[in-house]
Protein backbone atom coordinates (compact mmCIF):
# COMPACT_ATOMS: atom_id res chain seq x y z
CA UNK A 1 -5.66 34.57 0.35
CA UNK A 2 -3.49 31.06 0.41
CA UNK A 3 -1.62 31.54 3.96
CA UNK A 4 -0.63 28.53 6.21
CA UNK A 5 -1.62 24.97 5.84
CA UNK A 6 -0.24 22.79 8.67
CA UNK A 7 2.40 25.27 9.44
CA UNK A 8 3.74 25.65 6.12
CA UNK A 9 3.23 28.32 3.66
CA UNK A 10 1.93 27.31 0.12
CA UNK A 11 3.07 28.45 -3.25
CA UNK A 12 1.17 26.48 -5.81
CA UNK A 13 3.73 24.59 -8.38
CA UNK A 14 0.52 24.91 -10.69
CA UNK A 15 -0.22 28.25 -12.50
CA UNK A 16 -3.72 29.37 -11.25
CA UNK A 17 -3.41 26.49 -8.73
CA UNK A 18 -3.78 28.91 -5.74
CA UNK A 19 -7.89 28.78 -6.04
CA UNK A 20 -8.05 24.92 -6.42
CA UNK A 21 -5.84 24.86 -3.23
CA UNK A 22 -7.62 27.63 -0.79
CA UNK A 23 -11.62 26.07 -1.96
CA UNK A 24 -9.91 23.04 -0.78
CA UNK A 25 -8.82 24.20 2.38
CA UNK A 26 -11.92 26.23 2.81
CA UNK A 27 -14.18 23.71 2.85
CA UNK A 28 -11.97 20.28 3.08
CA UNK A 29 -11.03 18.98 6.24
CA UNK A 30 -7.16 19.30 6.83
CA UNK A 31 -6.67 15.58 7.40
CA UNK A 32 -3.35 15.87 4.67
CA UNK A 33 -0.80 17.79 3.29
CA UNK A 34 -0.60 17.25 -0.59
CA UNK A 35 2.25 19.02 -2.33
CA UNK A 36 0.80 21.88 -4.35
CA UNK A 37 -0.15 20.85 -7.32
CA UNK A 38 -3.38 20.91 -8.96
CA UNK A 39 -3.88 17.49 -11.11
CA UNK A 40 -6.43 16.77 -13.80
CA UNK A 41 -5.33 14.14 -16.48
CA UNK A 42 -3.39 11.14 -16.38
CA UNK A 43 -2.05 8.93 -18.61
CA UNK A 44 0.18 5.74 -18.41
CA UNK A 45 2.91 7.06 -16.29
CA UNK A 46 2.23 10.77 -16.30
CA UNK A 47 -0.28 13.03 -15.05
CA UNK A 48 -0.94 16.77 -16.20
CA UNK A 49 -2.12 19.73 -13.62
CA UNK A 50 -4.59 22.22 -14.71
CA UNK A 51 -2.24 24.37 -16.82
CA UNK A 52 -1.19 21.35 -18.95
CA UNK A 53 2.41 20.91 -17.05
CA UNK A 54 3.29 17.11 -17.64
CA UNK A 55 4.90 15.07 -14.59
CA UNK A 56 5.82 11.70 -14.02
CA UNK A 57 3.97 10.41 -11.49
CA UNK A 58 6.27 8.48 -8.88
CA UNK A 59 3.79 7.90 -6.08
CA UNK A 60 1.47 5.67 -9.04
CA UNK A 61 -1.26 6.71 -5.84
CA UNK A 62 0.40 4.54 -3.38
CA UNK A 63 1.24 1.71 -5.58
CA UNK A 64 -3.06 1.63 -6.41
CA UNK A 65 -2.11 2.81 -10.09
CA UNK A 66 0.79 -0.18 -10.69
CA UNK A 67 -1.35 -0.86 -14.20
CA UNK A 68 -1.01 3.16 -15.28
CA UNK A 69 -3.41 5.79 -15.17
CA UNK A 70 -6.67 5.37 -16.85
CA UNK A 71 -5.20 1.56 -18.58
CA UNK A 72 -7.49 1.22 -21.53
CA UNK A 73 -8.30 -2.14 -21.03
CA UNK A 74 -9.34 -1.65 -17.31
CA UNK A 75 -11.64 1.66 -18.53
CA UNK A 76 -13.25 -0.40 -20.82
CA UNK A 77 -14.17 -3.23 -18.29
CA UNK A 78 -15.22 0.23 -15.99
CA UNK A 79 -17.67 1.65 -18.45
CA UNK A 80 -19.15 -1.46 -19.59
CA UNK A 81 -20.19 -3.09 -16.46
CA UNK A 82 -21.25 0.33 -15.24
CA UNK A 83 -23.88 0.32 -18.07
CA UNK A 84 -24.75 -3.08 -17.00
CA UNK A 85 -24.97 -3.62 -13.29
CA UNK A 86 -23.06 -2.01 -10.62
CA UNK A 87 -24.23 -3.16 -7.49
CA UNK A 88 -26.59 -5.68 -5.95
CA UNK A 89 -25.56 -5.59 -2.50
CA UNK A 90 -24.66 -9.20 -0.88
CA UNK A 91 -28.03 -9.72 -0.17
CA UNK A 92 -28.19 -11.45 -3.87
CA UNK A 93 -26.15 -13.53 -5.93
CA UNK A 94 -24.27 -11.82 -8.67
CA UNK A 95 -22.77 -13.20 -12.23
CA UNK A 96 -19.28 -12.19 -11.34
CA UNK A 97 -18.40 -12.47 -7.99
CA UNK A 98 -17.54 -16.42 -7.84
CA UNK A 99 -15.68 -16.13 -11.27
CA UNK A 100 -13.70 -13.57 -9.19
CA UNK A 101 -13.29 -15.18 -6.23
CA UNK A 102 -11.92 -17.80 -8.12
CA UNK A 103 -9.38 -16.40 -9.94
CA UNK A 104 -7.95 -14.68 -6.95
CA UNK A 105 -8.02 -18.00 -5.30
CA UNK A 106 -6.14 -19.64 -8.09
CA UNK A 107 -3.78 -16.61 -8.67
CA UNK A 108 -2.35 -16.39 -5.08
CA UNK A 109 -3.27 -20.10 -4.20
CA UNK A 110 -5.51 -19.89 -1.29
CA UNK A 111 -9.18 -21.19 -0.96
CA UNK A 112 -10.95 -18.56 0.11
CA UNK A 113 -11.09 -14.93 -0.37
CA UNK A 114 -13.40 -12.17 1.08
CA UNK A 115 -13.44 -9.31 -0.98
CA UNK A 116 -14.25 -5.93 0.37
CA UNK A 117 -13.48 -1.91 -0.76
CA UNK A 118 -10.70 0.08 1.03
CA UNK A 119 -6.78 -1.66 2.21
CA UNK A 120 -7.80 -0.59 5.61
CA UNK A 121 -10.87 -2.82 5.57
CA UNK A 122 -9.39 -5.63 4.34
CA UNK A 123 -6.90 -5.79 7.65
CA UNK A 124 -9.59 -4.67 9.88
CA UNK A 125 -11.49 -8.17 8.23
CA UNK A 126 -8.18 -9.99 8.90
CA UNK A 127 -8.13 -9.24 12.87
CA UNK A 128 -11.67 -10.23 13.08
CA UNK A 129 -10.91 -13.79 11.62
CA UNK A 130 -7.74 -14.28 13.08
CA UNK A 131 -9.37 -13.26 16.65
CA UNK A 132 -12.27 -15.78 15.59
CA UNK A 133 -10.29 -18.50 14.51
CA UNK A 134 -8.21 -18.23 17.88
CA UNK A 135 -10.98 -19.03 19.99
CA UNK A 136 -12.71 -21.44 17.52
CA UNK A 137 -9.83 -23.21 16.14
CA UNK A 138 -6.81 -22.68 18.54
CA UNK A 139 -8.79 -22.54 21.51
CA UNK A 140 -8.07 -19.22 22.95
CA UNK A 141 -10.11 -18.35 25.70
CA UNK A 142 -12.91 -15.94 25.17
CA UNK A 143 -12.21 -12.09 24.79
CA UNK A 144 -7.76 -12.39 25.56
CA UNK A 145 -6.90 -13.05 22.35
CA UNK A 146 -3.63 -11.25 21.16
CA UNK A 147 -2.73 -9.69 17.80
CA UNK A 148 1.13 -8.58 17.43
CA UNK A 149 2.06 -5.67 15.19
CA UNK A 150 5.17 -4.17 13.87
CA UNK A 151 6.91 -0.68 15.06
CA UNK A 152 6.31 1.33 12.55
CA UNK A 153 3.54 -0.02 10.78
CA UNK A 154 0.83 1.43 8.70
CA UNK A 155 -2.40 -0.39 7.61
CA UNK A 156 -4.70 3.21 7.93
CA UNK A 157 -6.12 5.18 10.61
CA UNK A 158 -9.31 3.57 11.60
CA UNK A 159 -9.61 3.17 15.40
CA UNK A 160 -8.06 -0.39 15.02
CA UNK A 161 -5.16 1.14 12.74
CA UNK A 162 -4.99 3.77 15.18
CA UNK A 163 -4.61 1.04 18.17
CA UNK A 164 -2.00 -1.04 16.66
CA UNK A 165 0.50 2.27 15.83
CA UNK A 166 3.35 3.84 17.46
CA UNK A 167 2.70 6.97 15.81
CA UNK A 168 1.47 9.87 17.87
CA UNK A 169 0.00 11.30 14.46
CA UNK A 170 -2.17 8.89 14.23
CA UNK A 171 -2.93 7.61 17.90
CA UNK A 172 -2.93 11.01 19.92
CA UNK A 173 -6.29 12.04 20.82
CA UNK A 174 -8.00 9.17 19.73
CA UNK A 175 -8.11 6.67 23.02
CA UNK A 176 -9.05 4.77 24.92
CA UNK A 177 -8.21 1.82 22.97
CA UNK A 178 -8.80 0.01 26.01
CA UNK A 179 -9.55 -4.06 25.11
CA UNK A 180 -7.97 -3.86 21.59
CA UNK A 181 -5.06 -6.63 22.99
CA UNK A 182 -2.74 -5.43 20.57
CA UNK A 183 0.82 -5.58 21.38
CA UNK A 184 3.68 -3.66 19.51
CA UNK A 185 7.05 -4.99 18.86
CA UNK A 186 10.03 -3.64 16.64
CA UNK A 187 10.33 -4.72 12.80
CA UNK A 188 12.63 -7.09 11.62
CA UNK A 189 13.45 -8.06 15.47
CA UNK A 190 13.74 -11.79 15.80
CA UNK A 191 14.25 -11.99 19.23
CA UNK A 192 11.73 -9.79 20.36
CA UNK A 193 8.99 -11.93 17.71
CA UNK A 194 9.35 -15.19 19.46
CA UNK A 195 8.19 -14.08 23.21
CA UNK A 196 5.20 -12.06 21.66
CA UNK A 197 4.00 -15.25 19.21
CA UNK A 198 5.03 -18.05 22.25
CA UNK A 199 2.19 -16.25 24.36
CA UNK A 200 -0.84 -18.85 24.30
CA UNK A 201 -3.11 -16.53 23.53
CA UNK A 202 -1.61 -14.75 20.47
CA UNK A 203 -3.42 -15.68 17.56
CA UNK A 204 -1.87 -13.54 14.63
CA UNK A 205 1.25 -11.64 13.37
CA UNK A 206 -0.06 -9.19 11.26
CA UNK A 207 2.95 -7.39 9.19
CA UNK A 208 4.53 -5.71 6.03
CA UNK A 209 6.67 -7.89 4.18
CA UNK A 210 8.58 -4.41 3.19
CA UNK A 211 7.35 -1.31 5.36
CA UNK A 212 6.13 1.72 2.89
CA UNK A 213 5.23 4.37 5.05
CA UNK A 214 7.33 4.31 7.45
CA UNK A 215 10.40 4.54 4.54
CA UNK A 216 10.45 1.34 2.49
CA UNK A 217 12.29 -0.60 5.15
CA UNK A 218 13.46 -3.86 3.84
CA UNK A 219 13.97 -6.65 5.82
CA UNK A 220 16.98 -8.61 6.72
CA UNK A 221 17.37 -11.43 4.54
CA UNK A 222 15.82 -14.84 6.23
CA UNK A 223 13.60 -12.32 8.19
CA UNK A 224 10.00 -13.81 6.65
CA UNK A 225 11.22 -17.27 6.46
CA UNK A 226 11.95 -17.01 10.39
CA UNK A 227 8.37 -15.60 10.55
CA UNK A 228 6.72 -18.35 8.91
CA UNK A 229 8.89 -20.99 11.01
CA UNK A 230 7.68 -19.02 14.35
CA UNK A 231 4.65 -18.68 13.24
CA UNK A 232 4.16 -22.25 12.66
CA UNK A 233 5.74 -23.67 16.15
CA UNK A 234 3.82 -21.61 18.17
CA UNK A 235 0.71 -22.33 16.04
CA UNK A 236 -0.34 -18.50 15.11
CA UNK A 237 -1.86 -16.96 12.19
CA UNK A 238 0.86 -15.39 9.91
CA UNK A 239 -0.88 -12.45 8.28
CA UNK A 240 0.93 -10.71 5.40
CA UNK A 241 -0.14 -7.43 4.80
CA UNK A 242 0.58 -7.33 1.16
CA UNK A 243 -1.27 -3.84 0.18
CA UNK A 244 0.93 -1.89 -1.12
CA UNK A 245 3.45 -4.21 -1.50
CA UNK A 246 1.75 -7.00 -3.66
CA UNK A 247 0.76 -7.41 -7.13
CA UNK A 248 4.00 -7.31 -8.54
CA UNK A 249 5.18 -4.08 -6.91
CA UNK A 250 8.63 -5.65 -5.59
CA UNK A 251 9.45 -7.68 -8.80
CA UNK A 252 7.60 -10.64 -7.40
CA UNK A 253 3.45 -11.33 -6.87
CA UNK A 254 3.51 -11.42 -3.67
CA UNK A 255 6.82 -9.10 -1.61
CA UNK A 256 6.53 -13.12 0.39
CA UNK A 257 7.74 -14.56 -2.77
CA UNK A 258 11.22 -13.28 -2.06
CA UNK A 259 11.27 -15.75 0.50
CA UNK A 260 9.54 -18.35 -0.45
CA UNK A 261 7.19 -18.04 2.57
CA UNK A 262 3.43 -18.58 2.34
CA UNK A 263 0.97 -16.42 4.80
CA UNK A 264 -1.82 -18.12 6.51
CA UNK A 265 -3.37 -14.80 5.48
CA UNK A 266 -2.75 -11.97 2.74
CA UNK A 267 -4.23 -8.65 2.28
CA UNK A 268 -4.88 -7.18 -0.69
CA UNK A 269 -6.02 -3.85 -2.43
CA UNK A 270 -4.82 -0.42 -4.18
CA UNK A 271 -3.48 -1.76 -7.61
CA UNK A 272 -6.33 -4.83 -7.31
CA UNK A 273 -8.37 -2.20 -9.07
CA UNK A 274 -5.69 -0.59 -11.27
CA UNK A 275 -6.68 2.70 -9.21
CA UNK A 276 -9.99 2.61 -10.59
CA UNK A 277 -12.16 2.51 -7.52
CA UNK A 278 -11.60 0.71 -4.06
CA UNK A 279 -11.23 -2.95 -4.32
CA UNK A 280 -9.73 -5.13 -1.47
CA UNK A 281 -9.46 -8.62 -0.45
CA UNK A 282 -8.16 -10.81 2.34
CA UNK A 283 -7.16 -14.56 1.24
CA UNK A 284 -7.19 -17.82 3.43
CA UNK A 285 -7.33 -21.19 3.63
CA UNK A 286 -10.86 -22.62 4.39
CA UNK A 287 -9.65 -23.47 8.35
CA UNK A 288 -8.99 -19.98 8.48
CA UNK A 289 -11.56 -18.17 6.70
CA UNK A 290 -15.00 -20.91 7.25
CA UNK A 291 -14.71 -18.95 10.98
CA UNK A 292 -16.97 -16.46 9.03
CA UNK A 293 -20.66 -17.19 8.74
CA UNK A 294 -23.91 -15.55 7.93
CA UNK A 295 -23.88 -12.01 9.73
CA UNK A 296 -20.50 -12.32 11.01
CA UNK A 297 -18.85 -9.76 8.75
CA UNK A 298 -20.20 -7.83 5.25
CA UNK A 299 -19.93 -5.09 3.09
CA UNK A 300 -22.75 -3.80 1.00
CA UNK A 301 -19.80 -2.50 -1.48
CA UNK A 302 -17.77 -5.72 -1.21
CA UNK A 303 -18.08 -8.18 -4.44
CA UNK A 304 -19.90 -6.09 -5.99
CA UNK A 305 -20.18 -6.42 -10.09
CA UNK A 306 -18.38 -3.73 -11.02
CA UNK A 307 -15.43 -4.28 -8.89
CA UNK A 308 -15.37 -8.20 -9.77
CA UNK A 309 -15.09 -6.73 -13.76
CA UNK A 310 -12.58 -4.15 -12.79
CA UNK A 311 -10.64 -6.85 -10.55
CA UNK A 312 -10.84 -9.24 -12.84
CA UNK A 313 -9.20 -6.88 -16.14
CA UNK A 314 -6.49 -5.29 -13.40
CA UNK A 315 -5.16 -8.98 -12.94
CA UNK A 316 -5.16 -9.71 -16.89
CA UNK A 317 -3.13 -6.59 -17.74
CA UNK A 318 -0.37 -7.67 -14.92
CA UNK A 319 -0.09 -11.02 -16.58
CA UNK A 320 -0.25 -9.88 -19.99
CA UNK A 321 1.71 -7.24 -19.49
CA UNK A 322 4.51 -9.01 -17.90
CA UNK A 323 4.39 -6.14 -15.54
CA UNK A 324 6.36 -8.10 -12.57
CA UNK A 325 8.69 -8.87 -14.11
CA UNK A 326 9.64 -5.36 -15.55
CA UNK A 327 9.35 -4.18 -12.00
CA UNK A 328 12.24 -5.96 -10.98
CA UNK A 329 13.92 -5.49 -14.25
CA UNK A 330 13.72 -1.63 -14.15
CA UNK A 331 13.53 -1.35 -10.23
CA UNK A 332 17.25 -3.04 -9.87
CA UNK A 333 17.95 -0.39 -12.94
CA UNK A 334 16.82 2.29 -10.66
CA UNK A 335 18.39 1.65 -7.33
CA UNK A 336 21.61 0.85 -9.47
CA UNK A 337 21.81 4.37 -11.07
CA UNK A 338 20.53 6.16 -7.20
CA UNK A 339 23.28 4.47 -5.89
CA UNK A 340 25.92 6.38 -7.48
CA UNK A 341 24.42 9.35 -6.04
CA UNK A 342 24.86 8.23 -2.58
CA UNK A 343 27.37 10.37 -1.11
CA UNK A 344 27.24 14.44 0.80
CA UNK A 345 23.13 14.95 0.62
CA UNK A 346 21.82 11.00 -0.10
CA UNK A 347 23.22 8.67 2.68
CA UNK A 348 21.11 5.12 1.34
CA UNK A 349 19.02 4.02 -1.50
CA UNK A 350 17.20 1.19 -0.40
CA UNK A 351 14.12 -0.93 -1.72
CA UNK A 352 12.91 -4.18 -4.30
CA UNK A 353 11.46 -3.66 -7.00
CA UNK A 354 9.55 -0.50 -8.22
CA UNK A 355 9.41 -0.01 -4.54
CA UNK A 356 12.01 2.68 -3.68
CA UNK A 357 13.22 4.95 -1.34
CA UNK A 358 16.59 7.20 -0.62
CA UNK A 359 17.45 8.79 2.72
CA UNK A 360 18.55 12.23 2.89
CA UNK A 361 22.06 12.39 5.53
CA UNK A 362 20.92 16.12 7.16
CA UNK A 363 17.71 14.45 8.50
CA UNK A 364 15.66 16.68 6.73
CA UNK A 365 14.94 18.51 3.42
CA UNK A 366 12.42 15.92 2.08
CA UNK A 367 9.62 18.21 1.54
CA UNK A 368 12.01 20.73 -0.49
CA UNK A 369 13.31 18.13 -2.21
CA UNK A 370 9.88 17.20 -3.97
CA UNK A 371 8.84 20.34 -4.40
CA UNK A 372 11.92 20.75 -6.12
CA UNK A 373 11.15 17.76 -8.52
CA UNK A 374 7.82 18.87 -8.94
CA UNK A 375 8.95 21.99 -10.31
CA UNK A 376 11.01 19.62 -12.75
CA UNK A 377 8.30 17.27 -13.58
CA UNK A 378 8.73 14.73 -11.31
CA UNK A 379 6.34 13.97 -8.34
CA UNK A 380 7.26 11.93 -5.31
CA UNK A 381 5.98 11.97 -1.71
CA UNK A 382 7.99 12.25 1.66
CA UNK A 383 7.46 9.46 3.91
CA UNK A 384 9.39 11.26 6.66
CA UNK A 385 11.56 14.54 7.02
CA UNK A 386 14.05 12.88 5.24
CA UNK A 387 12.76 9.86 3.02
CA UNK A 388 11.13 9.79 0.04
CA UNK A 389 9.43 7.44 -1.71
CA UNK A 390 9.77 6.48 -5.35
CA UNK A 391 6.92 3.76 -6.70
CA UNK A 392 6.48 4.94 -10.06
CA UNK A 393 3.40 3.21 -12.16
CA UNK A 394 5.02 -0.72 -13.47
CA UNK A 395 4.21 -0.18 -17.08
CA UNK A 396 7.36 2.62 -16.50
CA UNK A 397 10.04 1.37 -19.64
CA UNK A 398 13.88 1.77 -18.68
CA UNK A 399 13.76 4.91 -21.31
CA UNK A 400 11.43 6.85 -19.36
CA UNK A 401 13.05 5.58 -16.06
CA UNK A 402 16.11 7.16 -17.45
CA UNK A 403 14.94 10.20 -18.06
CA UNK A 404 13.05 10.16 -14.56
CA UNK A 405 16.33 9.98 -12.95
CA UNK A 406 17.90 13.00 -14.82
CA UNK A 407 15.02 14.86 -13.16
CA UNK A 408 16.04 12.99 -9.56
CA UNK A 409 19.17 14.22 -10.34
CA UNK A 410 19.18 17.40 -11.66
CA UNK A 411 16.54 18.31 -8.31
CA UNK A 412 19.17 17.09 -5.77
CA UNK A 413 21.89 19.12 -7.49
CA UNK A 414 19.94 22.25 -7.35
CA UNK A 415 18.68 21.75 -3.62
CA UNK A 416 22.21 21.25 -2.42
CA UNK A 417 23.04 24.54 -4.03
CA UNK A 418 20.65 26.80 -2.79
């Protein structure tokens, strides 16, 4: 029978859930801790479980579903070039990939991109060209290049991921990460940022213009313009990790475009494929990115012609959409209505866009609260004991995000009660 996953015990929200759950823990590796429902549909902004209960979905998969679940025009593109072609490997040309290319060049206004599969790849790629291009282009000398991280970060949990944390979760167990050069410095610190970049042999900054896992923590304002400046005078590689941030989650393109501020490097990913499959990319200007050649990095998934079609109809429904711009729209709605609510049990609401979070005052309760709005037809995340998350899909209309709230609402009432 269902007992204890992680040290807590699990009820299923879902009616018949429980066997979903325990053939999942059976044979699964226990590498998360989902809340218990059992999903099998989704649709625009909601997603059903297996007894037909409707939610809204306000985790949109970690910002990968900005477009909405199963967007038409994305499935289409899906199925189609399935039928077609799927994959050629890089070892051949294909009939999509430089139309592709192309368009992500012109949309975010770099000259070259490399395109690869999961977020975590495509800032793995990015320390392997920014190392490169330190000792090819700056002149590092070989093997001491630096790379400086953020406190708090969160790019995945591959042994480079793992390197560059501060999280015992994720680093504990997992040395030596001996040779990795990475140094660690707190977000949204100025003065600790210049020392760390005025090192000669620091060749990239690699950051979150707005940190999601660790709570949506939102920078001071002037914060990425300082970046770029420092960046700039002490000639290293400013690399915006724009994952889940970008494609319109905070109301702009690019979370940069707050500021004004141009990377010498983005990341990209999650929403590039509408949550269809994994799609990434890492975008540069030709100084940057002609440091890769023939055999120096690859991906028989990456470019391939199904994600070029998918890529390509994932952009087109942003634009045509006008899905940006309702994320700001409906976003500054949202934090606007949370805010009232600020008070005994919330302490902040904090975010930009569609990219939310509020912070619970007793330190904890997080969990309870989602199960809570589960229960009610809302699902969220916790991104620690006491902040959750709120990145609902950016098709979301101000109607629905009304009703959304009521749920919010209601939930936080009925926790504080019991």
């Amino acid at each position: 029978m269902l007992s204890k996953v992680l040290g807590r015990r699990i009820v299923s929200i879902t009616k018949g859930g429980e066997v979903f759950i325990e053939r999942e823990l059976k044979y699964g590796t226990h590498n998360y801790h989902p809340l218990p429902v059992v999903l099998e549909k989704g649709q625009g902004v909601h997603v059903w479980d297996v007894a037909g209960k409707k939610y809204f979905d306000f985790l949109a998969a970690y910002s990968a579903v900005n477009q909405g679940h199963c967007h038409p025009k994305i499935t289409q593109a899906l199925v189609e070039q399935s039928q077609k072609l799927a994959l050629t490997s890089r070892a051949f040309h294909n009939n999509l990939l430089g139309d592709t290319e192309e368009l992500l060049c012109k949309t975010f206004g770099y000259d070259k991109v490399l395109m690869m599969n999961a977020g975590t790849e495509a800032v793995e790629a990015a320390v392997k060209i920014s190392r490169r291009w330190g000792y090819e282009v700056k002149g590092i000398p070989p093997n001491q290049a630096k790379t400086v991280f953020c406190s708090s970060n969160f790019w995945g949990r591959s042994i480079a991921a793992c390197a560059s944390s501060d999280d015992p979760e994720r680093y504990k167990n997992f040395g030596p990460f001996g040779g990795m050069n990475f140094q660690i410095i707190p977000y949204d610190d100025l003065d600790a940022l210049e020392p760390a970049l005025s090192s000669k042999n620091t060749a990239a900054f690699i950051f979150e213009p707005i940190q999601g896992e660790a709570g949506v923590v939102v920078p001071q304002a002037g914060y990425l313009k300082k970046v770029r400046e420092l960046c700039s005078k002490y000639n290293v590689l400013m690399v915006a990790d724009e994952i889940q941030t970008g494609i319109g989650r905070t109301g702009k393109m690019l979370a940069c475009d707050w500021e004004g501020v141009r990377p010498d490097i983005i990341t990209l990913g999650k929403s590039l494929s509408g949550g269809m499959m994994p799609i990434s990319a890492v975008l540069g200007d030709n100084e940057v990115m002609d440091v890769l050649i023939p055999g120096s990095h690859g991906s028989t998934f990456g470019g391939n012609p199904l994600a070029c079609k998918v890529t390509q109809a994932a952009l087109e429904v942003v634009k045509e959409e006008n899905l940006i711009e309702n994320a700001e729209k409906v976003g500054e709605f949202f934090r606007k209505e949370m805010k009232k609510q600020v008070g005994q049990f919330i302490s902040e609401v904090r975010g930009r866009g569609l990219m939310n979070a509020f912070v619970i005052r007793s330190g904890q309760g997080a969990w309870d609260l989602c199960v809570k709005m589960a229960k009610n037809g809302l699902l969220a995340k916790p991104t620690h004991e006491n902040i959750i998350r709120f990145t609902p899909p950016l098709i979301i209309t101000k109607e629905q995000m009304k009703e959304a709230l009521e749920i919010i609402k209601k939930s936080v009432i009925e926790v504080q009660n019991e």
